[in-house]
C-alpha atoms as a PDB file:
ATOM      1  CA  UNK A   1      15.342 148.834  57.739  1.00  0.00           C
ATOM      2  CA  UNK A   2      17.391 151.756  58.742  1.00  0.00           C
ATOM      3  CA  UNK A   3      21.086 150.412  57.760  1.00  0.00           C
ATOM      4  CA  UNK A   4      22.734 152.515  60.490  1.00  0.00           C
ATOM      5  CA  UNK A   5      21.152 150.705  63.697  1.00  0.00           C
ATOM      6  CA  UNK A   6      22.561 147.391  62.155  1.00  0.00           C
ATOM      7  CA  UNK A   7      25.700 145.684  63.202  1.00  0.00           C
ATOM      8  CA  UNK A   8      27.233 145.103  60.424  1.00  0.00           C
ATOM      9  CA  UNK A   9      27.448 149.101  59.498  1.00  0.00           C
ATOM     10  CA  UNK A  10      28.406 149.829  62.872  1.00  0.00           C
ATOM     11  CA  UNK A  11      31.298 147.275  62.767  1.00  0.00           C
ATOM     12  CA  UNK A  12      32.152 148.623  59.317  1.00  0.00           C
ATOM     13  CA  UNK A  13      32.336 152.077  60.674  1.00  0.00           C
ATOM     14  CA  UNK A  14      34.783 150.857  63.621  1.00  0.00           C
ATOM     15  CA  UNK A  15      36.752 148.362  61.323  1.00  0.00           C
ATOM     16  CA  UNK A  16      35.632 145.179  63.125  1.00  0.00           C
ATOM     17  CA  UNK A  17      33.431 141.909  62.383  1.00  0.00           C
ATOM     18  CA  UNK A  18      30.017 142.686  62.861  1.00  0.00           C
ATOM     19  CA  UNK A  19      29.894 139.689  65.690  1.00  0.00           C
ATOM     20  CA  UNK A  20      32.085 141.764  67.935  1.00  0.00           C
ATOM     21  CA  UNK A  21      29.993 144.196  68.049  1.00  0.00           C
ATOM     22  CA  UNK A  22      26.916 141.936  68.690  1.00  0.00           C
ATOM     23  CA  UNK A  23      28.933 140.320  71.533  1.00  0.00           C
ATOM     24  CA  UNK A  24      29.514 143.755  72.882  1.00  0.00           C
ATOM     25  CA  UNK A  25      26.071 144.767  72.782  1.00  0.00           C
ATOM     26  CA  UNK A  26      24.949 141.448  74.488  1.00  0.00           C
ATOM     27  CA  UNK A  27      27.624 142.852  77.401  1.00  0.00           C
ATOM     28  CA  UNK A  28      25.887 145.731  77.540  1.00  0.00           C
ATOM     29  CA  UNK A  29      22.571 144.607  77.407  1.00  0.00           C
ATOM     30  CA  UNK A  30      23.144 141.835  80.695  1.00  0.00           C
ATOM     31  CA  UNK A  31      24.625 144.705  82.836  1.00  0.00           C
ATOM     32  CA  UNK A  32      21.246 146.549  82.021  1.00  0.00           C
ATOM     33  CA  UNK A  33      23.178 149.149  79.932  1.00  0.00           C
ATOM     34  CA  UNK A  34      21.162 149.013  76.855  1.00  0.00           C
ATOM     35  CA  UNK A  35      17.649 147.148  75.302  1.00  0.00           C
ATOM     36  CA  UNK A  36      17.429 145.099  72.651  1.00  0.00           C
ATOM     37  CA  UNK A  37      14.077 143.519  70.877  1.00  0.00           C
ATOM     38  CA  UNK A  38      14.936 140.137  69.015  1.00  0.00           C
ATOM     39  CA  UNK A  39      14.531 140.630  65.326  1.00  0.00           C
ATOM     40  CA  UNK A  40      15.154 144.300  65.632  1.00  0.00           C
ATOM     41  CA  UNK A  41      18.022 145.907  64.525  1.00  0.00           C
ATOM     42  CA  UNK A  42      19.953 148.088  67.081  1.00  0.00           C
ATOM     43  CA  UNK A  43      19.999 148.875  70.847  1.00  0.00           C
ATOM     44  CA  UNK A  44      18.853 151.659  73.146  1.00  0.00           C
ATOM     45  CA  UNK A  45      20.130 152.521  75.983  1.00  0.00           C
ATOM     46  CA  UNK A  46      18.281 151.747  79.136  1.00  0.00           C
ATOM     47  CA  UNK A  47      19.034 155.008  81.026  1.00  0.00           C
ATOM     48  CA  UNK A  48      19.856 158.621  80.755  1.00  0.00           C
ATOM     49  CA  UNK A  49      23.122 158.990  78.723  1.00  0.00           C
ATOM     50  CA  UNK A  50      23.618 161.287  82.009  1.00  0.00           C
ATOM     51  CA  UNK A  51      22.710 158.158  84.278  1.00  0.00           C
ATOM     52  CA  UNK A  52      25.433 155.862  82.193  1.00  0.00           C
ATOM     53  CA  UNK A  53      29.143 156.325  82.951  1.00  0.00           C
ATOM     54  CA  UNK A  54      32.574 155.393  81.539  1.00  0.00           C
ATOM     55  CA  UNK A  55      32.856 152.817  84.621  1.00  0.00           C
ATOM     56  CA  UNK A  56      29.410 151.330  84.009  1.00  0.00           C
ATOM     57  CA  UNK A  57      30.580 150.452  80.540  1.00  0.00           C
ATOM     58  CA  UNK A  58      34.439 149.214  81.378  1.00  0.00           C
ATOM     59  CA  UNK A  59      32.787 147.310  84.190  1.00  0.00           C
ATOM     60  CA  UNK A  60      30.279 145.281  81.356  1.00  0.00           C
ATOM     61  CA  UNK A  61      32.843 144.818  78.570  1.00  0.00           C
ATOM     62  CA  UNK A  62      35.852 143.395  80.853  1.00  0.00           C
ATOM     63  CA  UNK A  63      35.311 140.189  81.751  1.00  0.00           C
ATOM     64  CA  UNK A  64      38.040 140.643  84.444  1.00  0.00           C
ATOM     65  CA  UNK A  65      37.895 145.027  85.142  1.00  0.00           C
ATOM     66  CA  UNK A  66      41.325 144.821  86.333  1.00  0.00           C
ATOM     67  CA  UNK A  67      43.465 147.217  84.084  1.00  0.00           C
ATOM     68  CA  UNK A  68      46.540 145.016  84.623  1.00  0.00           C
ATOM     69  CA  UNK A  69      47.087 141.572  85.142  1.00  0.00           C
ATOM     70  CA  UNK A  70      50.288 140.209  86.913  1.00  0.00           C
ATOM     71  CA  UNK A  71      51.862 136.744  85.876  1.00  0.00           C
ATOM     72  CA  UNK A  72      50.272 134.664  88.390  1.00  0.00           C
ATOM     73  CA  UNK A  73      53.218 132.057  88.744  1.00  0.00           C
ATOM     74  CA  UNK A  74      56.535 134.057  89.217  1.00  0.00           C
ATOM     75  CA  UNK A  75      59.780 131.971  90.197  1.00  0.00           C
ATOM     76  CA  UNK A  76      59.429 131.723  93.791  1.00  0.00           C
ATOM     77  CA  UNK A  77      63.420 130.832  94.181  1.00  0.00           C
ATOM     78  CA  UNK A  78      64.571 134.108  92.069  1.00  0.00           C
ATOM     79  CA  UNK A  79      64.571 137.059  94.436  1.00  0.00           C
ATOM     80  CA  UNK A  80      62.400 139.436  92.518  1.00  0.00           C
ATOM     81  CA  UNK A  81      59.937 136.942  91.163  1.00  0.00           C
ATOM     82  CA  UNK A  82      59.375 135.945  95.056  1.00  0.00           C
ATOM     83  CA  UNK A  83      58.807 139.396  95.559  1.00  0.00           C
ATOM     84  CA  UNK A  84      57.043 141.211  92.541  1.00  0.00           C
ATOM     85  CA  UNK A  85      53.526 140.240  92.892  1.00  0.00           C
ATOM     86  CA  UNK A  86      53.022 142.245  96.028  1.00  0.00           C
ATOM     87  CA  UNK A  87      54.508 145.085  94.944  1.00  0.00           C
ATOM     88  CA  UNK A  88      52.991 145.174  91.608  1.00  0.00           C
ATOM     89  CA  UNK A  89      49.780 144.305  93.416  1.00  0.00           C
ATOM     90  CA  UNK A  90      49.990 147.912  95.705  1.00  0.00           C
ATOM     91  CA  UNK A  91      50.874 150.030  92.848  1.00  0.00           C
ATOM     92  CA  UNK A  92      48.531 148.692  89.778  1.00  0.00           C
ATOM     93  CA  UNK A  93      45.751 148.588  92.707  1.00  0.00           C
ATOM     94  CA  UNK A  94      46.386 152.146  93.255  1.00  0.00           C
ATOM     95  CA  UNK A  95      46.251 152.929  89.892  1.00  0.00           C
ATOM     96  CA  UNK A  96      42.565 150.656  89.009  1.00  0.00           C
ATOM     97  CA  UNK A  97      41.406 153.073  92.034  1.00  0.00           C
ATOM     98  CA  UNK A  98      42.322 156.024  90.692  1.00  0.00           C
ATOM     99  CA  UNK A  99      40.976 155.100  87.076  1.00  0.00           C
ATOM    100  CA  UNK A 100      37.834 153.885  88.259  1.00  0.00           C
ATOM    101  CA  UNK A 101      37.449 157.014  90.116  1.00  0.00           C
ATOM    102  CA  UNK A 102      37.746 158.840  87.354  1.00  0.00           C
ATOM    103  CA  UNK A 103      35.609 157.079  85.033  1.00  0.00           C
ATOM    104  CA  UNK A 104      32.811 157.103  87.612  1.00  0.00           C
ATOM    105  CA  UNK A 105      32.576 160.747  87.079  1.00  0.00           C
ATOM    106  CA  UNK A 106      32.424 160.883  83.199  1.00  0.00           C
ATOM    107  CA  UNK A 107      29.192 159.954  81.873  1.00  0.00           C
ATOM    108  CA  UNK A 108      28.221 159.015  78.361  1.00  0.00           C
ATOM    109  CA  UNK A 109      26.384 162.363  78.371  1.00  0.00           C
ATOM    110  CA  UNK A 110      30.087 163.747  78.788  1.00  0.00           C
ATOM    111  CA  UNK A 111      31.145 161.726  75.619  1.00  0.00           C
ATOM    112  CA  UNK A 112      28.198 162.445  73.674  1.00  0.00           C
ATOM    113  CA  UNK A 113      28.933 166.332  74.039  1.00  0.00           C
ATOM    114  CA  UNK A 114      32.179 166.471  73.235  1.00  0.00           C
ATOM    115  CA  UNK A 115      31.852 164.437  70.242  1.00  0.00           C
ATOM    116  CA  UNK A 116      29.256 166.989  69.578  1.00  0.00           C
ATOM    117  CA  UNK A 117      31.292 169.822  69.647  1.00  0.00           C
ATOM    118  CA  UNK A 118      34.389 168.356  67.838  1.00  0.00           C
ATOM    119  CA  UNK A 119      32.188 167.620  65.001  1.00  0.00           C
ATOM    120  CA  UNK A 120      30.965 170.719  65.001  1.00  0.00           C
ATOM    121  CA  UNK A 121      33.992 172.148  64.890  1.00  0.00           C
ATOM    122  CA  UNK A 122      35.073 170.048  61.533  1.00  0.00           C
ATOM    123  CA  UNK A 123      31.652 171.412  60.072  1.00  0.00           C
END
């Protein structure tokens, strides 16, 4: 067996138990990011590293894909409590917008390459 398709040598490479990275791969593999074969070490992806982007992969490892979460029971008598939600609401929601936009147009393709090249650069 080729040690580097297993999880346990990719979670010693990241510096995590090897059962995170199995649950992350499970993510990945119900949004239909990746394959996996039981009794076969490692995944592959199901698409085109140019078909995959940074969104499709936030989007299947957050259970909730909202960037910020705001306490959801704020003092209703204290005047800023009352009045936070909303206004955290409009400004975080303008900022999951603009991240999702922006992940949406980086694709694992992108990643890949410059990885690439700043590894090639070390060389």
């Amino acid at each position: 067996m080729d040690h580097e398709k297993t999880s346990e040598w990719m979670a010693s490479s990241i510096g995590v138990n090897p059962v995170i990275v199995r649950n992350i791969t499970g993510m990945l593999r119900r949004a239909g990011l990746v394959r996996t074969h039981r009794g076969v070490a490692g995944a592959n992806a199901s698409r085109k590293m140019s078909e995959i982007s940074l969104l499709d992969v936030f989007k299947a490892v957050e259970a909730d894909s909202e960037i910020f979460s705001i306490h959801p029971r704020p003092s209703a008598t204290c005047p800023v409590g009352s009045r936070i939600k909303g206004t955290l609401e409009h400004a975080f929601g303008n900022v999951q917008v603009a991240m999702e936009d922006r992940l949406s147009t980086i694709t694992m393709d992108d990643v890949l390459r410059d990885l690439r090249s700043t590894m090639a650069l070390e060389a």
